[in-house]
Protein backbone atom coordinates (compact mmCIF):
# COMPACT_ATOMS: atom_id res chain seq x y z
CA UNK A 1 105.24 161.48 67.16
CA UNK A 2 104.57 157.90 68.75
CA UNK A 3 106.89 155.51 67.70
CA UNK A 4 105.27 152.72 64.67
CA UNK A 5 108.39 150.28 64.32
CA UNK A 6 106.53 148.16 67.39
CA UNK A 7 105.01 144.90 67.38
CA UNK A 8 101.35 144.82 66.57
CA UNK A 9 100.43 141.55 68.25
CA UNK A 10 97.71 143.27 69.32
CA UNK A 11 96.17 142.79 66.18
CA UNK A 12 96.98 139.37 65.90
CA UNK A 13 95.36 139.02 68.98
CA UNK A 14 91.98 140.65 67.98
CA UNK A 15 92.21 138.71 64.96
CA UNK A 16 92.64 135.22 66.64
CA UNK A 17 90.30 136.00 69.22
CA UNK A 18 87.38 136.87 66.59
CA UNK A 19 87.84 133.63 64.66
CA UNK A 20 88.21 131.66 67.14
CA UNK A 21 85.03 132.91 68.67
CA UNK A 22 83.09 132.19 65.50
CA UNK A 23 84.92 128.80 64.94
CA UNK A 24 83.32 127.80 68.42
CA UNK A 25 80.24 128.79 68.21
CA UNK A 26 79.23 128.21 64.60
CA UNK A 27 80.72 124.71 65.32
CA UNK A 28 78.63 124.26 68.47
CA UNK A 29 76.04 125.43 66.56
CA UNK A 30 76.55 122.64 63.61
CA UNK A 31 77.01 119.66 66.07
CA UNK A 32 74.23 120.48 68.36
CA UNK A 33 71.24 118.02 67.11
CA UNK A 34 68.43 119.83 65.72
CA UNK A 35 69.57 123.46 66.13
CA UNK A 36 67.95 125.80 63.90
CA UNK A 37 69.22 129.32 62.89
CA UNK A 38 65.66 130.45 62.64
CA UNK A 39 64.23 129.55 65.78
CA UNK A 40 67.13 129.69 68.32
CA UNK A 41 69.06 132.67 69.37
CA UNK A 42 73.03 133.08 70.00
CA UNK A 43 72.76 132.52 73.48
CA UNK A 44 70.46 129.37 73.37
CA UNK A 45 73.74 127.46 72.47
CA UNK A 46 75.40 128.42 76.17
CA UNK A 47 72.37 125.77 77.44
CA UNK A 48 72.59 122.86 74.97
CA UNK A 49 75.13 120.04 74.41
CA UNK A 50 78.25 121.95 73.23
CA UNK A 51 77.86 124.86 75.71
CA UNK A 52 81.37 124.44 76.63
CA UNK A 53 82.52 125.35 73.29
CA UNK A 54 80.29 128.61 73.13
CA UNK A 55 81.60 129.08 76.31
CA UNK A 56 85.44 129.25 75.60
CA UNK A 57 84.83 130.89 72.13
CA UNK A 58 83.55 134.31 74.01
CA UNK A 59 85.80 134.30 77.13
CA UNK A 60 88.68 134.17 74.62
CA UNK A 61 87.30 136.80 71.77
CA UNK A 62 86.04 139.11 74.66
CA UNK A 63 89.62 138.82 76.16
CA UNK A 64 91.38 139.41 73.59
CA UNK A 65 89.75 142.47 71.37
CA UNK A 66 90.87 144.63 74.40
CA UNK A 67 94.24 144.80 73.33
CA UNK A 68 93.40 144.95 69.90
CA UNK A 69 90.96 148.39 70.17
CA UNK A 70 93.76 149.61 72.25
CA UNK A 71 95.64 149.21 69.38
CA UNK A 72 93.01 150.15 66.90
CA UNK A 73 92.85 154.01 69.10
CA UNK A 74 96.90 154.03 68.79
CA UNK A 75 96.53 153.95 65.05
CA UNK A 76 93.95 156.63 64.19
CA UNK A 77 96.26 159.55 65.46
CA UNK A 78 95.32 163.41 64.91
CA UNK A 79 91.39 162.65 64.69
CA UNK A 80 88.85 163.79 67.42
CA UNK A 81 90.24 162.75 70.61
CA UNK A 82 86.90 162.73 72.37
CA UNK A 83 85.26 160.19 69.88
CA UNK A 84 88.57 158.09 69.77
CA UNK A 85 88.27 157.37 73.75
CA UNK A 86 84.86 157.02 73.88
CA UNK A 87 84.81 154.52 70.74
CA UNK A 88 87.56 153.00 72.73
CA UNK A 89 86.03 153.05 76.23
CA UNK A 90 82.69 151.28 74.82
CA UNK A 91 85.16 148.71 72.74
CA UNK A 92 86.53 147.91 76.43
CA UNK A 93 83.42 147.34 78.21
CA UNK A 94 81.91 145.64 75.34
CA UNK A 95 85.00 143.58 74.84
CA UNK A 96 84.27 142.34 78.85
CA UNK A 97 80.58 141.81 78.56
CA UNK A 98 81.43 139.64 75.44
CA UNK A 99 83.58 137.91 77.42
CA UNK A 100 81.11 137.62 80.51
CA UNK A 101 78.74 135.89 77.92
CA UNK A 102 80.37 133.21 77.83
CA UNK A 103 79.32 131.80 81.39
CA UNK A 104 77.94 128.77 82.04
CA UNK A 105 74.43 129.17 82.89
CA UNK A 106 73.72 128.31 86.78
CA UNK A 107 71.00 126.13 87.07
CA UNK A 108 70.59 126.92 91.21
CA UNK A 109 70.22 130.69 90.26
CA UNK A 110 68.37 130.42 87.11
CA UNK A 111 66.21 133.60 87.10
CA UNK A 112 68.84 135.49 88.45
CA UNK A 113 71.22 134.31 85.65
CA UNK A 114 69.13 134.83 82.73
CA UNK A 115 68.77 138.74 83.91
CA UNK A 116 72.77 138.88 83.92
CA UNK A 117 72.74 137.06 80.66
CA UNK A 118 70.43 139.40 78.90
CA UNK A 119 71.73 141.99 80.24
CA UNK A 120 75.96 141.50 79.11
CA UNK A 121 73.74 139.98 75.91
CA UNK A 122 72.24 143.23 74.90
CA UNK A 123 75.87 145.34 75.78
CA UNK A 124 77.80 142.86 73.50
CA UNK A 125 75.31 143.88 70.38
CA UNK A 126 74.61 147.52 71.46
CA UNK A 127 78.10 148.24 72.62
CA UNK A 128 79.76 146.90 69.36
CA UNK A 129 77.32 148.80 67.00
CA UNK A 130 78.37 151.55 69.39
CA UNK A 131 82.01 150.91 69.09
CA UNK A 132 81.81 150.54 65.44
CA UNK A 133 80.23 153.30 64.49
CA UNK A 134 82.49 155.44 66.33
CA UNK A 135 85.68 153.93 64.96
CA UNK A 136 84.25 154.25 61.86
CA UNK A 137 83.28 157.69 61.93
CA UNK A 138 87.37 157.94 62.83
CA UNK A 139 88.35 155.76 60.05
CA UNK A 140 85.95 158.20 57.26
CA UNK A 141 87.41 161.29 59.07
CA UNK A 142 90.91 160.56 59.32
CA UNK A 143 92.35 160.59 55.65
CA UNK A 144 90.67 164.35 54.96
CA UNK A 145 92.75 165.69 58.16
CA UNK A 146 96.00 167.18 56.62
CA UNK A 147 97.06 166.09 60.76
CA UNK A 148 96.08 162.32 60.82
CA UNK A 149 99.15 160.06 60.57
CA UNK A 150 97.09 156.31 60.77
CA UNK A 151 95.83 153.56 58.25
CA UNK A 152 94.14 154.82 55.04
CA UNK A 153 90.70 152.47 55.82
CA UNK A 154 88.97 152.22 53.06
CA UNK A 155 85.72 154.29 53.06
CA UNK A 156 83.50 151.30 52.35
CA UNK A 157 84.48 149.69 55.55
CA UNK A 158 83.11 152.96 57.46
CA UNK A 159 80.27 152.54 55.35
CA UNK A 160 79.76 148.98 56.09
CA UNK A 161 80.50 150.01 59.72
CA UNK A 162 77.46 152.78 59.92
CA UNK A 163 75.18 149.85 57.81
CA UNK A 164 75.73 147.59 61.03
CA UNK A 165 73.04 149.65 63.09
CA UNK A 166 70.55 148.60 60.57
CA UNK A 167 70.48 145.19 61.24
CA UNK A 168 70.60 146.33 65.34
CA UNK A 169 67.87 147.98 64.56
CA UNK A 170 65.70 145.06 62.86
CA UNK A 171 66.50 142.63 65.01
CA UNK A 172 65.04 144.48 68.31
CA UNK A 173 61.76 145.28 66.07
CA UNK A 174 61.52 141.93 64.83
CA UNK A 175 63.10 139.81 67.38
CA UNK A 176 64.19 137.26 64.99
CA UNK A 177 66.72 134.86 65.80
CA UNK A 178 67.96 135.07 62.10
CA UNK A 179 68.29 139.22 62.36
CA UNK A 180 70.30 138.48 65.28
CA UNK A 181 72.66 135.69 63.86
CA UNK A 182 73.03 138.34 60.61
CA UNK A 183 74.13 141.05 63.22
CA UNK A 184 76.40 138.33 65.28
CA UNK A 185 77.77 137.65 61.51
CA UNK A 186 78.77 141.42 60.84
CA UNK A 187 80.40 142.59 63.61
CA UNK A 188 82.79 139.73 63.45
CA UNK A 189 83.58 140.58 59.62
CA UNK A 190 84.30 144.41 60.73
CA UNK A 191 86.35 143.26 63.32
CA UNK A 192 88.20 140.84 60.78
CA UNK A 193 88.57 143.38 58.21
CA UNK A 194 89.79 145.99 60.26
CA UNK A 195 92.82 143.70 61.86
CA UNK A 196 93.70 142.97 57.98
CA UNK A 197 93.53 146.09 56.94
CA UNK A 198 95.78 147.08 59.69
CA UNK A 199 98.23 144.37 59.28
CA UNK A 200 98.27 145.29 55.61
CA UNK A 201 99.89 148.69 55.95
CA UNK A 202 102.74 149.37 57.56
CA UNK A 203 103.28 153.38 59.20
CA UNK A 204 106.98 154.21 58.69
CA UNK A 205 107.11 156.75 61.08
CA UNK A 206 106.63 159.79 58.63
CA UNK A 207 103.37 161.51 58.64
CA UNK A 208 101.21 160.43 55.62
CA UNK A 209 103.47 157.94 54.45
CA UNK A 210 101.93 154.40 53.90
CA UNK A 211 103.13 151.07 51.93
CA UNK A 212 101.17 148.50 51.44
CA UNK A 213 103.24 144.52 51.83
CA UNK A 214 103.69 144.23 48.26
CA UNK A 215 105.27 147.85 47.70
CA UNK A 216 108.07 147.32 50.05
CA UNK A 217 110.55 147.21 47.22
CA UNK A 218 109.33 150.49 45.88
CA UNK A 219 109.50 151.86 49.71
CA UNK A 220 112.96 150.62 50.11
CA UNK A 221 114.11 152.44 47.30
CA UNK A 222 112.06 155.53 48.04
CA UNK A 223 113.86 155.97 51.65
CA UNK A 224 116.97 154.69 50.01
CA UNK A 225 117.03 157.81 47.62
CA UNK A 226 116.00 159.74 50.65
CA UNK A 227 119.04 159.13 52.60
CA UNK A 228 121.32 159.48 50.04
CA UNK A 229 119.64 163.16 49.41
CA UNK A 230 120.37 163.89 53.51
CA UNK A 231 123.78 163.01 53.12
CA UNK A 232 124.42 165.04 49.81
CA UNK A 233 123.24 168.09 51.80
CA UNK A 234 125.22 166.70 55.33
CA UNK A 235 122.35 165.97 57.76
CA UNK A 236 122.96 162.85 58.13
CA UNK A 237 122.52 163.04 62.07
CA UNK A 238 119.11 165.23 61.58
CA UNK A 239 116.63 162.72 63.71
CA UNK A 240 114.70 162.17 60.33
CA UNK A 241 117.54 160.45 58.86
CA UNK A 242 117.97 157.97 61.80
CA UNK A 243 113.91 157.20 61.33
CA UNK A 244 114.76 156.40 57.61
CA UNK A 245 117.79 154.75 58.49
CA UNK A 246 115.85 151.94 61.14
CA UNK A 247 113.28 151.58 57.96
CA UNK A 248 115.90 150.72 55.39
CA UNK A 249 116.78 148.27 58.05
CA UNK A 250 113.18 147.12 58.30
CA UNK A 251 112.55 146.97 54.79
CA UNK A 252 115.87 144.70 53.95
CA UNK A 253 114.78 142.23 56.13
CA UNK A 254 111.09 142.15 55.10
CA UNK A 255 111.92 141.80 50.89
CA UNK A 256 114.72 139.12 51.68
């Protein structure tokens, strides 16, 4: 069984990245004189006054959600291996065309630019409806496999994952700037919700076993009486006791 006692910067990473991206461009968005959310698009802020700012906000979110869906696949163990790397192949590719959005627009190639633009444009939308409809399937899946050892998600966050293509959907009949600002809206709160919710539980290396922050008490005393059990019966060196003993050890530290 992978090891769970490791860092999860990753997460932090996808986390940071996804604010920051909305931080820059809703803030472009605010200081740019005379922008309107129902007439201009996303992308119409890469070619006005704070452009820089869009700019940096998607070269940095892009960047960084690769480590975090490489995380995200780590975590939902024992579910349909196909779906997991192809949720996490699209995340990848999307993750870089998100981050190739983020170019300055060339005035000497203009025409030429706007086709590249449209194009990594339309992947960043498509490919994270993709992505989270996969991972979502995954996260709905997971908890009624008596195999799966990730996260318990929360079935309304694969539900609100699946609702995403709606909005996808509207905006490409409609092609209305709002739709699209809606959809640019969404797929960052997925994103966010998923990081917490990973951050939020912590796998102790036991299949099926989960504690959320403010039960750590109640898991310290669980493995606790665990270990004490092992030892009445003299395994104490059985490789499950050293995994509770390196939580105890986690856990003392964390409810200090």
């Amino acid at each position: 069984m992978p090891e769970r006692l490791n860092s999860n910067m990753e997460v932090y990473f996808g986390l940071f990245g996804t604010i920051t991206t909305a931080i820059c461009v809703f803030t472009a968005a605010f200081l740019t004189p005379d922008f309107d959310f129902t007439i201009h698009f996303v992308s119409d802020l890469g070619a006005m006054q704070f452009k820089s700012l869009f700019s940096i906000g998607f070269v940095i979110g892009g960047s960084l959600g690769i480590p975090f869906f490489i995380y995200l696949e780590r975590e939902l163990t024992n579910v349909n291996h196909s779906i997991r790397r192809l949720a996490t192949g699209a995340s990848i590719f999307t993750s870089v065309c998100v981050a190739l959005v983020g170019i300055i627009p060339d005035e000497t190639y203009h025409e030429i630019f706007l086709i590249f633009h449209n194009f990594v444009a339309s992947i960043a939308f498509i490919g994270s409806c993709i992505y989270i409809t996969l991972y979502s399937y995954l996260m709905y899946k997971g908890p009624k496999s008596k195999l799966y050892t990730g996260p318990m998600f929360k079935k309304l966050l694969a539900y609100f994952g699946f609702s995403i293509n709606i909005p996808l959907i509207l905006f490409y009949i409609t092609w209305s700037s709002v739709m699209e600002w809606i959809l640019f809206g969404l797929i960052f709160i997925w994103v966010i919700i998923t990081a917490i919710t990973l951050l939020e539980f912590r796998f102790f290396n036991i299949a099926g076993v989960y504690y959320r922050r403010g039960k750590f008490p109640e898991a310290l005393e669980r493995f606790e009486e665990s270990l004490k059990i092992l030892n009445e019966l003299d395994i104490k060196e059985h490789p499950i006791a050293e995994t509770i003993k390196e939580n105890i050890e986690y856990l003392k530290k964390k409810v200090k």
